[in-house]
C-alpha atoms as a PDB file:
ATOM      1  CA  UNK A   1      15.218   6.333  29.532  1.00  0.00           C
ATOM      2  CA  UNK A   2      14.498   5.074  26.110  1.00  0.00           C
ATOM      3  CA  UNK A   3      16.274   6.025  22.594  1.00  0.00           C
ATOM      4  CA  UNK A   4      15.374   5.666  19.469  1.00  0.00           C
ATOM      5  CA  UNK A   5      18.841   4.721  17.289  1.00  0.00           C
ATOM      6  CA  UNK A   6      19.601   3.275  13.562  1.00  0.00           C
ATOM      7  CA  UNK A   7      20.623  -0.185  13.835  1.00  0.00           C
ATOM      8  CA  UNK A   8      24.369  -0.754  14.394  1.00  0.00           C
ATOM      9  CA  UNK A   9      26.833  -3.386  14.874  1.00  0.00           C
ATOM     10  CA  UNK A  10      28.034  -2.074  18.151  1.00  0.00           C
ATOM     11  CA  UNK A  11      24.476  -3.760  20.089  1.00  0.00           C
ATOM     12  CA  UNK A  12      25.936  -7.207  18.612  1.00  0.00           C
ATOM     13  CA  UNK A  13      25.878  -8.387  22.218  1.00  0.00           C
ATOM     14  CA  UNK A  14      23.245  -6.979  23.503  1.00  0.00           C
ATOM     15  CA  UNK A  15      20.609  -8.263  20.311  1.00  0.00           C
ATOM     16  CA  UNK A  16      22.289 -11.747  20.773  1.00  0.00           C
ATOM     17  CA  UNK A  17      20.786 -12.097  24.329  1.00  0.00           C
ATOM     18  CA  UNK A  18      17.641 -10.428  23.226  1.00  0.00           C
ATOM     19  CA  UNK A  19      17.900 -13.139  20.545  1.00  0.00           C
ATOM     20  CA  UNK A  20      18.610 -16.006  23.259  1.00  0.00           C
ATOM     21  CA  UNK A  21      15.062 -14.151  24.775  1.00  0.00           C
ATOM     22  CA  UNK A  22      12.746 -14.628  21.917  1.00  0.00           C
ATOM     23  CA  UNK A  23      13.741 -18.201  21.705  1.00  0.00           C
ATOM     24  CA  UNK A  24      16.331 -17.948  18.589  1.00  0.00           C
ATOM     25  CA  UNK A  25      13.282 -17.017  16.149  1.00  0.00           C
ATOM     26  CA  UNK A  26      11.162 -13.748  14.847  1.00  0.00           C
ATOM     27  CA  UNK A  27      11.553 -10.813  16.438  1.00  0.00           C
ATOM     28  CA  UNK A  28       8.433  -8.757  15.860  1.00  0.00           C
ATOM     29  CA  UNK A  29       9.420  -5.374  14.206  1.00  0.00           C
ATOM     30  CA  UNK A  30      13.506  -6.181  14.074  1.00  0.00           C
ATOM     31  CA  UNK A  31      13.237  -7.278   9.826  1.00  0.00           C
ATOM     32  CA  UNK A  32      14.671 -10.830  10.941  1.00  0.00           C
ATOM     33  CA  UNK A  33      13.735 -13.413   8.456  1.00  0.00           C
ATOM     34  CA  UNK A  34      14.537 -17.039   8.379  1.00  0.00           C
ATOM     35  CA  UNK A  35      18.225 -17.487   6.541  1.00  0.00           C
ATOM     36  CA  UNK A  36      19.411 -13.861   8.284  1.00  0.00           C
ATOM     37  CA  UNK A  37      22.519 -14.943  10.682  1.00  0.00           C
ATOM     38  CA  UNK A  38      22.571 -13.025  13.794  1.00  0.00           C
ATOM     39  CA  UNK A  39      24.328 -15.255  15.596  1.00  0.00           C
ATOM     40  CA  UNK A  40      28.199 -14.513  14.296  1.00  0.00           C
ATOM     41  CA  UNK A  41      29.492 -11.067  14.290  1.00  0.00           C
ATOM     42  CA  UNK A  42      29.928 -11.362  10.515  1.00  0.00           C
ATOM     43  CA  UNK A  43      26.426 -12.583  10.130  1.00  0.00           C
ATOM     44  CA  UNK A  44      25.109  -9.632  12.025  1.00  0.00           C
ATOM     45  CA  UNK A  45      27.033  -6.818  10.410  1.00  0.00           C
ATOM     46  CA  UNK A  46      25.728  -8.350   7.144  1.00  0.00           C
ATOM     47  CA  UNK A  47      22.442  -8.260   8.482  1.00  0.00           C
ATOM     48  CA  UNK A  48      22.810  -4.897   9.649  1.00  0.00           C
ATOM     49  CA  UNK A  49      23.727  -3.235   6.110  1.00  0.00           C
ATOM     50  CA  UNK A  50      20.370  -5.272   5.053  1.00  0.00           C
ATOM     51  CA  UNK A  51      17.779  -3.400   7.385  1.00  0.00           C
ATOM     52  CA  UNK A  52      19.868   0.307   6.475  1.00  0.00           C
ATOM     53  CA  UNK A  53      19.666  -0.745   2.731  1.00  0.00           C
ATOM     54  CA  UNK A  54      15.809  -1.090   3.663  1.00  0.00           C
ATOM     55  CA  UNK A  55      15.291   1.945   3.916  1.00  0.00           C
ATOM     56  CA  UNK A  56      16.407   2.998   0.382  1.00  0.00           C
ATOM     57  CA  UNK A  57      14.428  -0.193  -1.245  1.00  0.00           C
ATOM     58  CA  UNK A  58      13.228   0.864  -4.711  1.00  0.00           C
ATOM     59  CA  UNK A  59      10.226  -1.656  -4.163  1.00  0.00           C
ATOM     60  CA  UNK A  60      11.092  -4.025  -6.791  1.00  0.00           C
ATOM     61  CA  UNK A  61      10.801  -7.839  -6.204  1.00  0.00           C
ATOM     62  CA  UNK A  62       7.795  -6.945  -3.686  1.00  0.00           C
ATOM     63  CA  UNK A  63      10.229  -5.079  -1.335  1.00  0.00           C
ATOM     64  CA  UNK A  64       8.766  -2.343   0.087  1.00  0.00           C
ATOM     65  CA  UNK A  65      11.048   0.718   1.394  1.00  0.00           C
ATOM     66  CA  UNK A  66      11.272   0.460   5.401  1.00  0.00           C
ATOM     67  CA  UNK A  67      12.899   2.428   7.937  1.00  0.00           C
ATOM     68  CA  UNK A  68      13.750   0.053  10.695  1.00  0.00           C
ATOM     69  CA  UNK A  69      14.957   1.626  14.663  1.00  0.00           C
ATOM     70  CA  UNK A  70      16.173  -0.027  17.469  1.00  0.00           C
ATOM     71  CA  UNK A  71      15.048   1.199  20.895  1.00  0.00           C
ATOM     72  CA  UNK A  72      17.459   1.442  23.756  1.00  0.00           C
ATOM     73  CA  UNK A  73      18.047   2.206  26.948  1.00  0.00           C
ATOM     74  CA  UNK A  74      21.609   3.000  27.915  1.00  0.00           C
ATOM     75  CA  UNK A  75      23.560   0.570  25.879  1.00  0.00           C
ATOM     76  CA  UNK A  76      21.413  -2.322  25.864  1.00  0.00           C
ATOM     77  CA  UNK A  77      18.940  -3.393  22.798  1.00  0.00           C
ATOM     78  CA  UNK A  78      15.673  -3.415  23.862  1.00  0.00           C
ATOM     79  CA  UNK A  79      13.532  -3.772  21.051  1.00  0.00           C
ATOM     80  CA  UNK A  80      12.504  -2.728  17.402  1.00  0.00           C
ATOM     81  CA  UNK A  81      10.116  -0.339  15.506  1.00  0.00           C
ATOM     82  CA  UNK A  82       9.807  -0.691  11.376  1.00  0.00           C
ATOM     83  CA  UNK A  83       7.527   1.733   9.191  1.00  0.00           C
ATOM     84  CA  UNK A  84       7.048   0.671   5.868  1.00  0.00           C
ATOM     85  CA  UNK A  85       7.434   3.384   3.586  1.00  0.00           C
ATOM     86  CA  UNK A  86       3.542   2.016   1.546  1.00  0.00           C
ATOM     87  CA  UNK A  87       1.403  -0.877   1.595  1.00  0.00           C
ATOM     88  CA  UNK A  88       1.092  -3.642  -0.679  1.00  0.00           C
ATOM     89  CA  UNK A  89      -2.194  -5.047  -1.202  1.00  0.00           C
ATOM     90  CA  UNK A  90      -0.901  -8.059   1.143  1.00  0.00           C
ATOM     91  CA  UNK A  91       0.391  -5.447   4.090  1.00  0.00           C
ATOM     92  CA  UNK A  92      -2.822  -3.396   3.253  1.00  0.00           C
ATOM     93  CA  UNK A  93      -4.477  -6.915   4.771  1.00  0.00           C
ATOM     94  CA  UNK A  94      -2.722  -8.399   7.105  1.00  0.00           C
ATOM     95  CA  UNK A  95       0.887  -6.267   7.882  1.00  0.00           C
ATOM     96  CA  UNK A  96       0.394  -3.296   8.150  1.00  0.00           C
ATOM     97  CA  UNK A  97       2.730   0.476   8.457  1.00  0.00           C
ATOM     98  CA  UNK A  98       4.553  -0.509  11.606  1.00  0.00           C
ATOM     99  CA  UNK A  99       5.871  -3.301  13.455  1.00  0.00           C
ATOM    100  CA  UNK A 100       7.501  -3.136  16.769  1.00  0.00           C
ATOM    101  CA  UNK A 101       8.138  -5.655  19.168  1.00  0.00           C
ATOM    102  CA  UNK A 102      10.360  -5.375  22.584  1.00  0.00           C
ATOM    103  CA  UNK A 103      12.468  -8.072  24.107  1.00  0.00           C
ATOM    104  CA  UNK A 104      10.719  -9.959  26.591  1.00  0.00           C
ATOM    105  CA  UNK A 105      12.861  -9.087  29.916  1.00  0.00           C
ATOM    106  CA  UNK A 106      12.077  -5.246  29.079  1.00  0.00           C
ATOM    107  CA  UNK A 107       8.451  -5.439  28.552  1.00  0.00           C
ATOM    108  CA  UNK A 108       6.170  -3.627  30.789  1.00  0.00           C
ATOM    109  CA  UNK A 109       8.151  -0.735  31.121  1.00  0.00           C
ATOM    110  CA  UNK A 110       6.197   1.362  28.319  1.00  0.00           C
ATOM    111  CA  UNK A 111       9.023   1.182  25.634  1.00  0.00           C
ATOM    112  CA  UNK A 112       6.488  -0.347  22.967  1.00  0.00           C
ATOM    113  CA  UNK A 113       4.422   2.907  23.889  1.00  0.00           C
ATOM    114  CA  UNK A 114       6.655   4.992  24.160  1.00  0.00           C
ATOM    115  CA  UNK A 115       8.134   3.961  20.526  1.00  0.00           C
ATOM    116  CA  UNK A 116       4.952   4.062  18.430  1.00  0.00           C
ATOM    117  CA  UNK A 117       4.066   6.978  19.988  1.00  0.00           C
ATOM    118  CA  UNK A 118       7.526   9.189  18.920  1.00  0.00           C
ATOM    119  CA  UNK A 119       7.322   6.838  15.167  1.00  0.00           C
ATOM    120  CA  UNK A 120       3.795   8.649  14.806  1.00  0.00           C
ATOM    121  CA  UNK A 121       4.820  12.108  16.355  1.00  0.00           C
ATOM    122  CA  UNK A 122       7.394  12.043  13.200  1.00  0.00           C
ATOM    123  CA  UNK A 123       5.560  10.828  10.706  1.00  0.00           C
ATOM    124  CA  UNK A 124       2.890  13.632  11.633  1.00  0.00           C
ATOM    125  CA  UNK A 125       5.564  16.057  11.522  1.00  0.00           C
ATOM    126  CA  UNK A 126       6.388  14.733   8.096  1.00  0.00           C
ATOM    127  CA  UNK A 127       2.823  15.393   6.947  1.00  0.00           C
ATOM    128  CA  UNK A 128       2.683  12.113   5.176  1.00  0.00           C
ATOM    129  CA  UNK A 129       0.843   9.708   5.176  1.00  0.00           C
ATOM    130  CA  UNK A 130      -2.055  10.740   6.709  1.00  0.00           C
ATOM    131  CA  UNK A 131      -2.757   7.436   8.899  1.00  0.00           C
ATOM    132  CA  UNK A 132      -1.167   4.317   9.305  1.00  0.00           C
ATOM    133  CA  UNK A 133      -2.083   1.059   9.874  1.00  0.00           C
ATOM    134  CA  UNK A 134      -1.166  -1.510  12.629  1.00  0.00           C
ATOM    135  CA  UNK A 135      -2.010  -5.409  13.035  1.00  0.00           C
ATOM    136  CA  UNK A 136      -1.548  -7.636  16.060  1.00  0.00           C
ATOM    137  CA  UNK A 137      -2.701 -11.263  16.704  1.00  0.00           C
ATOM    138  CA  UNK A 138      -6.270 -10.820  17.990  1.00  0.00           C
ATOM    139  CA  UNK A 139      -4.878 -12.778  21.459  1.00  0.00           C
ATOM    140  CA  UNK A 140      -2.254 -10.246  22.262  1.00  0.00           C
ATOM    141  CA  UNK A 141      -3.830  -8.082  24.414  1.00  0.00           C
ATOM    142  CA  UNK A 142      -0.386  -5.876  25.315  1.00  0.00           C
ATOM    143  CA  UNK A 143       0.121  -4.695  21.877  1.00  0.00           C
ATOM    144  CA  UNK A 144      -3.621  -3.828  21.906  1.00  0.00           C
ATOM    145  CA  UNK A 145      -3.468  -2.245  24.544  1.00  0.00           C
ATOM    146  CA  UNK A 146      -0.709  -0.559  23.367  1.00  0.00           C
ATOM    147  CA  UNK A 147      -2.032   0.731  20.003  1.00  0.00           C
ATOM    148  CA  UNK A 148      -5.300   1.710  21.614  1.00  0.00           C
ATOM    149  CA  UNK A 149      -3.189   3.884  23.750  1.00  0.00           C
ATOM    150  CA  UNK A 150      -1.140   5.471  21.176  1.00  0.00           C
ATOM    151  CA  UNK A 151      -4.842   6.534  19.403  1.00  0.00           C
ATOM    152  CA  UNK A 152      -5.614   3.457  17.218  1.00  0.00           C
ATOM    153  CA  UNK A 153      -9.076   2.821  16.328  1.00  0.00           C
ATOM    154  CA  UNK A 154      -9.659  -0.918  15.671  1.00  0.00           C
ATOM    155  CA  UNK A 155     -11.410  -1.324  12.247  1.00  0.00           C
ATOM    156  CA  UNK A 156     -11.685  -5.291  12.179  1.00  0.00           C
ATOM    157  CA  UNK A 157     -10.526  -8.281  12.751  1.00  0.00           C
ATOM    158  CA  UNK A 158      -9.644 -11.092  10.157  1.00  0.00           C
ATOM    159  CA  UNK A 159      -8.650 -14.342   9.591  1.00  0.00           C
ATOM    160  CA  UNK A 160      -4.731 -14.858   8.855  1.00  0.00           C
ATOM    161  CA  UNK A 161      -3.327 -17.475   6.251  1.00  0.00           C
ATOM    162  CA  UNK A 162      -2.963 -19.652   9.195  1.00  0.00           C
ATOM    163  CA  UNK A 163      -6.302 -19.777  10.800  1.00  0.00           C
ATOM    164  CA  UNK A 164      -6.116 -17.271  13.383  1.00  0.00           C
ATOM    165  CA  UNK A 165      -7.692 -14.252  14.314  1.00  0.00           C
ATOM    166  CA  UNK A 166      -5.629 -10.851  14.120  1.00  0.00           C
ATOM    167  CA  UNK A 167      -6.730  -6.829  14.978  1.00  0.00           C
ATOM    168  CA  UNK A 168      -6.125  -4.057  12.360  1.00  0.00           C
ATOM    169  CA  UNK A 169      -5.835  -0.526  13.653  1.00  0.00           C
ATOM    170  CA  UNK A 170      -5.496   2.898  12.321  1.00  0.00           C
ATOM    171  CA  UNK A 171      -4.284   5.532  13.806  1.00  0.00           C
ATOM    172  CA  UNK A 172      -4.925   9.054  12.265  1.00  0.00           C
ATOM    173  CA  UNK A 173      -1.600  11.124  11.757  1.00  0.00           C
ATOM    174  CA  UNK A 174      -3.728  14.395  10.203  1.00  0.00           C
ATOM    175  CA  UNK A 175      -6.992  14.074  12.318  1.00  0.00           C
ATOM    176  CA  UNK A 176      -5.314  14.288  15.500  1.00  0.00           C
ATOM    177  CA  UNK A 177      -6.166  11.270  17.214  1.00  0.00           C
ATOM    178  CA  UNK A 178      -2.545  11.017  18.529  1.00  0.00           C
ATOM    179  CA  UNK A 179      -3.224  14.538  20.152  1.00  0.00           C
ATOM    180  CA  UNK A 180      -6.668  12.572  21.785  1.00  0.00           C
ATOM    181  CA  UNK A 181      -4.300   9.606  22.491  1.00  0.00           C
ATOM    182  CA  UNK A 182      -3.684   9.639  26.699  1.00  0.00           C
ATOM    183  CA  UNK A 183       0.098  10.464  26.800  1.00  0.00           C
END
């Protein structure tokens, strides 16, 4: 079964071969940005301490406060979840609330789902805010899928900075489309 768990240093080995899966590049929803070194055990505890400070960001410099989680199952990383605290008028176009991608030997197996779905569930609980919104590359039809499970409506699709098409979703926290949502 799944877990939802604050990033630590003790997955070191497990994110380095989900790492070694996505091709040594971006991880959708893991905060990984070019310069971060995941690769040494130095250069992931630093990188570790970045995503918790996240969380805390006081949104100067563009930085917007975001909770990052890692999902597991047993002791092995299996993927990430962010939520972004607010939205810029840049992640009000193209970025969106929450990221989340899942390591490619472990997709399938309804952890994407399963994530978003207990990320909404809190922020429900939470009361705020009221909806969030969710992007994915008009061609990915899994993370569609997987939105559109989890109760996102699609509002449009747009052109990115690079030419290609991408989906942006909502999903209402207050309205209840989570409760509509097939679980």
């Amino acid at each position: 079964m799944f877990a939802l768990v604050t990033p630590d240093v003790s997955f070191y080995r497990s994110f380095a071969e989900s790492h070694r899966e996505w091709g040594g590049v971006h991880q959708d929803g893991a905060g990984l940005f070019a310069g971060d070194d995941v690769t040494s055990p130095e250069g992931f505890d630093a990188w570790v301490r970045k995503l918790l400070d996240a969380e805390n960001a006081d949104g100067s410099g563009g930085i917007v406060p975001c909770t990052y989680r890692w999902i597991i199952s047993g002791s092995q990383y299996v993927g990430a979840i962010a939520f972004r605290h607010y939205l810029t008028p840049a992640l009000l176009n193209s970025g969106g609330h929450i990221g989340y991608g899942v390591r490619p030997s472990a997709r399938g197996q309804g952890a994407a789902s399963w994530a978003l779905r207990l990320v909404c569930d809190r922020l429900a609980e939470r009361g705020e805010p009221d909806r969030v919104l969710l992007t994915c590359d008009d061609a990915n039809v899994a993370s569609a899928r997987t939105i559109e499970r989890c109760g996102g409506e699609l509002e449009d699709v747009r052109v990115g900075a690079d030419g290609q098409p991408f989906r942006r979703y909502w999903i209402d926290l207050a309205g209840g489309s989570l409760d509509r949502a097939a679980r």
